[in-house]
Protein backbone atom coordinates (compact mmCIF):
# COMPACT_ATOMS: atom_id res chain seq x y z
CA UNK A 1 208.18 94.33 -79.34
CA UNK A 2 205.98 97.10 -77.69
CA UNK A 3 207.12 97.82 -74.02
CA UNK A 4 205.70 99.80 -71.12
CA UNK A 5 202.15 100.74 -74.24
CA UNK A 6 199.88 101.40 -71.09
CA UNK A 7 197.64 104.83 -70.53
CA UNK A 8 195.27 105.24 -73.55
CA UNK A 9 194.39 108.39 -73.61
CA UNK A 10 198.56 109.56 -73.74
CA UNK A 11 201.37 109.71 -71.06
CA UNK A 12 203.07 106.36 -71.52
CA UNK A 13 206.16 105.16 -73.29
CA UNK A 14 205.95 103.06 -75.64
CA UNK A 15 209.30 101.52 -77.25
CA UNK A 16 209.73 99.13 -80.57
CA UNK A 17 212.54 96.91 -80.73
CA UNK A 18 213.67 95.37 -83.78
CA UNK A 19 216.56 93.71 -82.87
CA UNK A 20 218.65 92.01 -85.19
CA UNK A 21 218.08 90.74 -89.40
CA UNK A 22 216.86 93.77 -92.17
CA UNK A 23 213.57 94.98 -90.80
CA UNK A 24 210.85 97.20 -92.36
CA UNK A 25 208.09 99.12 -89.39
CA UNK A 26 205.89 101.53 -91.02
CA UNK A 27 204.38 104.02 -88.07
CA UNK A 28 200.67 105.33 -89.31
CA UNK A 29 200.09 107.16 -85.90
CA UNK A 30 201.32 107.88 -82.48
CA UNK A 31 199.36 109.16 -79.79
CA UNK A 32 199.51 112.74 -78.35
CA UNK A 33 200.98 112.97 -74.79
CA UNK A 34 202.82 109.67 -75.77
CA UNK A 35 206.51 109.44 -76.61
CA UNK A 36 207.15 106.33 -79.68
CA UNK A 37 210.48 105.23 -79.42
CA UNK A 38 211.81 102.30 -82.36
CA UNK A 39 214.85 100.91 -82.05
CA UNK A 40 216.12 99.85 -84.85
CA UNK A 41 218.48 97.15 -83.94
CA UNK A 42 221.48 95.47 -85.77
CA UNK A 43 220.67 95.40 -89.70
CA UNK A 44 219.79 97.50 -92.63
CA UNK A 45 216.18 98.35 -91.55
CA UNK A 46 213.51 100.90 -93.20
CA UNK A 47 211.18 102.77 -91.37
CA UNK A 48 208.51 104.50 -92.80
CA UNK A 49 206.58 107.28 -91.57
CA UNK A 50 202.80 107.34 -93.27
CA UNK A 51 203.85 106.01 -96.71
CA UNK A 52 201.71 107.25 -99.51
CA UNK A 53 199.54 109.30 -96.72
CA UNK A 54 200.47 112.10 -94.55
CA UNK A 55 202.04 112.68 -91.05
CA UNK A 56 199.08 114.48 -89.30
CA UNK A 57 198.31 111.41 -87.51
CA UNK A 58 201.88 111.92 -85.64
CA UNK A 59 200.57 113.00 -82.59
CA UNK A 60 203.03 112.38 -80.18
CA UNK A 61 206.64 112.54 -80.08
CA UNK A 62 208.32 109.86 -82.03
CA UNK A 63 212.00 108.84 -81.80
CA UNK A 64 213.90 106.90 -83.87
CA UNK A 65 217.39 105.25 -83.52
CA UNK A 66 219.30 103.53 -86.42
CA UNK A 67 221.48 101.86 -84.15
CA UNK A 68 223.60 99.35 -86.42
CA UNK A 69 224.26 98.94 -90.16
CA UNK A 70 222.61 101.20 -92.48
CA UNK A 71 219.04 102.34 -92.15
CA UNK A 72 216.65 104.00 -94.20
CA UNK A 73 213.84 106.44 -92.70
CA UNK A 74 211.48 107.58 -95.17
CA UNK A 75 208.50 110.45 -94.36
CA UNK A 76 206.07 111.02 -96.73
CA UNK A 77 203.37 113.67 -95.81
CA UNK A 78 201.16 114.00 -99.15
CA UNK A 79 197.91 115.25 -98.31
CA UNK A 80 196.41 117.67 -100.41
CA UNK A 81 194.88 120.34 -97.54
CA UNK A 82 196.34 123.58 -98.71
CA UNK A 83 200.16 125.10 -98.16
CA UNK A 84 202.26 123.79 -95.55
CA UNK A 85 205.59 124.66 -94.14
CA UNK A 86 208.51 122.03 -92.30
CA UNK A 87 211.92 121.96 -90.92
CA UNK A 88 214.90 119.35 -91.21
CA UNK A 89 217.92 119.07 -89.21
CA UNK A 90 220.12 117.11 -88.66
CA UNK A 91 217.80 115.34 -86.00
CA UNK A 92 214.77 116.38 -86.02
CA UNK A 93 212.00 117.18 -88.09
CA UNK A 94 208.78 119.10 -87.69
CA UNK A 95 205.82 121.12 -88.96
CA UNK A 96 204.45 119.64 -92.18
CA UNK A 97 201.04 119.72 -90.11
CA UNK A 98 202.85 116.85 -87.27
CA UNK A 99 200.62 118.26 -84.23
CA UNK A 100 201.58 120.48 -81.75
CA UNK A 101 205.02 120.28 -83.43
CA UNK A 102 208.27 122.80 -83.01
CA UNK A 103 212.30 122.66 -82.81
CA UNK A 104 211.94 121.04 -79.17
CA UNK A 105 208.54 119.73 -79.14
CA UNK A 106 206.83 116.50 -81.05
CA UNK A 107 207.67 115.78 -84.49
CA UNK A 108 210.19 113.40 -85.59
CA UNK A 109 213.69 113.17 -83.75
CA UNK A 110 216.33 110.59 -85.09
CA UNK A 111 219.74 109.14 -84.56
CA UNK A 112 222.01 106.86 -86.28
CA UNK A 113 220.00 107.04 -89.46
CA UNK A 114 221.81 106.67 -92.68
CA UNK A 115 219.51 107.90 -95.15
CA UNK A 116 216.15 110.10 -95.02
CA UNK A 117 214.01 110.58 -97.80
CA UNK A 118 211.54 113.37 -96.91
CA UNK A 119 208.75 112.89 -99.89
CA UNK A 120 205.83 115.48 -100.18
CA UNK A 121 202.53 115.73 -102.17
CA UNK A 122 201.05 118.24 -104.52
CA UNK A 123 200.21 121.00 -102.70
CA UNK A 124 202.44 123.80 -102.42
CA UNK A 125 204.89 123.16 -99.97
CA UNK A 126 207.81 125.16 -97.88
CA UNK A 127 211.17 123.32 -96.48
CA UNK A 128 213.62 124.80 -94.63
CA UNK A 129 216.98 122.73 -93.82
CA UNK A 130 218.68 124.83 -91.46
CA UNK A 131 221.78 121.19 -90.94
CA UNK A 132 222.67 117.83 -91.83
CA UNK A 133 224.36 115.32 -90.49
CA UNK A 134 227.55 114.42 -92.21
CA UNK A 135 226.78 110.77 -91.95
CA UNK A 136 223.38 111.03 -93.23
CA UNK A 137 222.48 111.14 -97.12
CA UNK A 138 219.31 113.42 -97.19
CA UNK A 139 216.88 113.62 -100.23
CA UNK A 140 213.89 116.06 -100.64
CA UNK A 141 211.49 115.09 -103.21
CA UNK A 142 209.00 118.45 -103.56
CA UNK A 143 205.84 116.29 -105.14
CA UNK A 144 204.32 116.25 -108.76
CA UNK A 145 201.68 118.62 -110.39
CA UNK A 146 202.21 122.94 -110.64
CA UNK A 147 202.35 124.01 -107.18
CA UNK A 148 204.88 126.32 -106.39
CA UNK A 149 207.52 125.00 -103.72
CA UNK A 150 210.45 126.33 -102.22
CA UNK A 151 213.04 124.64 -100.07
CA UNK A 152 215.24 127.11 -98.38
CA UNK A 153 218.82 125.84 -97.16
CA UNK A 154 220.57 127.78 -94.51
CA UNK A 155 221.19 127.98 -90.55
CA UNK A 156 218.27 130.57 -89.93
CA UNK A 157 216.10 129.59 -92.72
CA UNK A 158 213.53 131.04 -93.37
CA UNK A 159 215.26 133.74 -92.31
CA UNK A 160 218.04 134.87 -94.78
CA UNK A 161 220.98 136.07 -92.93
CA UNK A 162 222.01 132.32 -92.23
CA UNK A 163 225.13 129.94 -93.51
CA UNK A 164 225.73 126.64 -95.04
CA UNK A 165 228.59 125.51 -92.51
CA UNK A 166 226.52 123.38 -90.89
CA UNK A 167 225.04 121.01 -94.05
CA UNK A 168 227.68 118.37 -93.26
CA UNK A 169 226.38 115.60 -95.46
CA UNK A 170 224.88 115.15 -98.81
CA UNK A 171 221.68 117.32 -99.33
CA UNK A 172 219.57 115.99 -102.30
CA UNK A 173 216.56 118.36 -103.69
CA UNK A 174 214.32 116.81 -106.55
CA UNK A 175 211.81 119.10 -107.81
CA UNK A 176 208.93 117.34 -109.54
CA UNK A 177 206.67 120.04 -109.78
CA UNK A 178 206.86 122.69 -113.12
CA UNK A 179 207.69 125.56 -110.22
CA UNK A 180 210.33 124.50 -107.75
CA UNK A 181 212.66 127.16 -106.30
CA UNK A 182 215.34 126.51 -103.67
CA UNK A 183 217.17 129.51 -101.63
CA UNK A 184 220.78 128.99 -100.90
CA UNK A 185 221.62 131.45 -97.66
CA UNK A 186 225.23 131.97 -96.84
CA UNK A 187 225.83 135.33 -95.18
CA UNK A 188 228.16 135.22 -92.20
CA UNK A 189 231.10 137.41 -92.62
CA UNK A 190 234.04 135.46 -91.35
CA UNK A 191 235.99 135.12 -93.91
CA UNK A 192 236.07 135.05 -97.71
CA UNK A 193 235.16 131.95 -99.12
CA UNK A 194 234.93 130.17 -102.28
CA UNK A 195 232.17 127.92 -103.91
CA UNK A 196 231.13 126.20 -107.26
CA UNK A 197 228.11 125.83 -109.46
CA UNK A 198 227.20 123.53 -111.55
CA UNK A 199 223.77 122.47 -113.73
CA UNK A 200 222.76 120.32 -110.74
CA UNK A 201 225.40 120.76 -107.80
CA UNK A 202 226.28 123.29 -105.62
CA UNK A 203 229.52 122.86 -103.45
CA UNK A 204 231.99 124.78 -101.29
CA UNK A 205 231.22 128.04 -99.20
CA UNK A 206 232.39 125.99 -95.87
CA UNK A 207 229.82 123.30 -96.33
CA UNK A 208 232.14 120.46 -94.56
CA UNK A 209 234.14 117.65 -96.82
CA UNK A 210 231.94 119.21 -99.54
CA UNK A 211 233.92 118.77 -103.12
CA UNK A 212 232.29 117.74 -107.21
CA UNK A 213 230.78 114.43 -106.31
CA UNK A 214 230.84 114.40 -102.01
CA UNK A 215 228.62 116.28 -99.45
CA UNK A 216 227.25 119.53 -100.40
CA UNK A 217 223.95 119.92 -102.36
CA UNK A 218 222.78 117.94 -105.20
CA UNK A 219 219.32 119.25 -107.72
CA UNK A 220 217.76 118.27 -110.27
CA UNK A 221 213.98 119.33 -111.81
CA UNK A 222 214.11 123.11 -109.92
CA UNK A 223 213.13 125.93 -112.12
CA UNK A 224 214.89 128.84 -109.70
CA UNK A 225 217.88 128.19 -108.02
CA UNK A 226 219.12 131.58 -105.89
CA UNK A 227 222.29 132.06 -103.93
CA UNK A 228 222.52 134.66 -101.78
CA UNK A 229 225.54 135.77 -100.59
CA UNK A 230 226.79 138.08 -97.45
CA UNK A 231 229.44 141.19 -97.40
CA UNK A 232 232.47 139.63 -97.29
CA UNK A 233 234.45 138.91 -100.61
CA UNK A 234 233.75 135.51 -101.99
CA UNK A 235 234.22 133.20 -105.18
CA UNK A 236 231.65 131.47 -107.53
CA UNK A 237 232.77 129.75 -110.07
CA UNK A 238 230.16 128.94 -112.46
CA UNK A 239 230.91 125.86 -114.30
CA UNK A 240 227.45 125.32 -116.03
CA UNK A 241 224.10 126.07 -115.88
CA UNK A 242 220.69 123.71 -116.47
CA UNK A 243 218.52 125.26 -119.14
CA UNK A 244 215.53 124.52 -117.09
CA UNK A 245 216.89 126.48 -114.34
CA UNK A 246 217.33 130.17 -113.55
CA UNK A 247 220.47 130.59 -111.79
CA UNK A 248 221.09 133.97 -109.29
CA UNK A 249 224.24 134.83 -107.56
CA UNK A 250 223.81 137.70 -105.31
CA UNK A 251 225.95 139.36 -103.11
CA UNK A 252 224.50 141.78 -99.90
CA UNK A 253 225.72 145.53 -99.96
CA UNK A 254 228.74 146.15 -97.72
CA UNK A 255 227.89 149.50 -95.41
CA UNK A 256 230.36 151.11 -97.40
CA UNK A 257 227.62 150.14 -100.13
CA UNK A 258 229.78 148.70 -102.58
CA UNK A 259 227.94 146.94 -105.67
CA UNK A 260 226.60 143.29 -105.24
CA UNK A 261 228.94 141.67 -108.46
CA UNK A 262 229.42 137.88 -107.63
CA UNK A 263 229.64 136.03 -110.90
């Protein structure tokens, strides 16, 4: 149900209700100036932002609530136009060519969503997950084909002097191209800390509840995996390693300029 979808040329609110029973909306556009707000309802519903296509055509501001149950919000943006760079956090997510997009304005907020599945195209794309939600399950597919992508994880990515504390729930990164890199950042200096490895997880270094099978961050398909590391003194413990994968542990120089050893 569409409420209050006056003004055509932008300014209105319009708001999609789904109400109750397991509901699928698929949103191809929104109009600039207009706030799109869907509801989700009672049930396990999907929405789906563009599928197959690309989120250009998300103009305006659109908001979406879970509500109830489990939902699923999936965002595909797989146009072909050249490099393109996007944020996810915990709420919100923008760039990836959404118009007139930033941290506050446009894009994509959500609430009470259980799982989102950001999936991208060919070209050569650049994510940065700065938080997530610990009730959401998040999964980042990077597209087919030889571009090179990178999906950078910290709290002032792209930036690199940034932390992990704040990825709360279960971070998923599938690279499907032959040159996928992701950049772990984890520099404040509180306190030591101590984190694992693994062939396709990475857990630990204060990422909440994060242990070997909950929370923390889950790969597979990535051909660089880099972990960068601040002054204080930490931990890795390197359990395996992928042979696909080149895996760096680095540590920042202290000001007394003591060496960078992690592993």
């Amino acid at each position: 149900m569409a409420e209050q979808a006056g003004a055509g040329n932008g300014g209105a609110a319009i708001t999609v209700n789904l109400n109750g029973g397991a509901d699928s909306l698929t949103v191809q556009q929104t109009l600039a100036g207009t706030t799109t707000t869907v509801n989700a309802g009672i049930g396990n519903d999907t929405i789906s932002i563009s599928p197959n296509g690309n989120v250009d055509g998300i103009a305006g501001l659109l908001i979406v609530n879970g509500d109830a149950n489990s939902d699923t919000l999936n965002v595909d943006d797989k146009d072909e136009a050249g490099p393109e760079t996007g944020y996810l956090t915990r709420n919100r997510i923008w760039g990836f060519g959404l118009p007139g997009s930033n941290a506050a304005t446009n894009g994509i907020s959500y609430n009470g969503i259980e799982t989102v599945n950001l999936r991208l195209g060919q070209r050569a794309d650049t994510v940065n997950v700065l938080n997530a939600d610990a009730s959401v399950l998040t999964t980042i597919e990077t597209g087919p084909g030889a571009s090179a992508n990178t999906v950078n994880v910290g709290s002032t990515a792209p930036a690199t002097d940034g932390d992990l504390n704040s990825i709360a729930g279960k971070l998923v990164i599938t690279g499907q191209s032959s040159a996928d890199t992701v950049n772990l950042y984890d520099k404040d200096t509180d306190s030591a800390e101590s984190g694992f490895v693994t062939s396709n997880r990475v857990w630990g270094f204060d990422m909440p509840g994060s242990d070997e099978i909950n929370g923390g961050i889950t790969y597979t398909g990535i051909e660089a995996l880099n972990l960068e590391l601040g002054t204080r003194a930490d931990t890795v413990n390197v359990r395996t390693t992928n042979s696909g994968t080149t895996t760096n542990a680095r540590r920042r120089k202290s000001r007394a300029g003591h060496d960078g050893a992690v592993v």
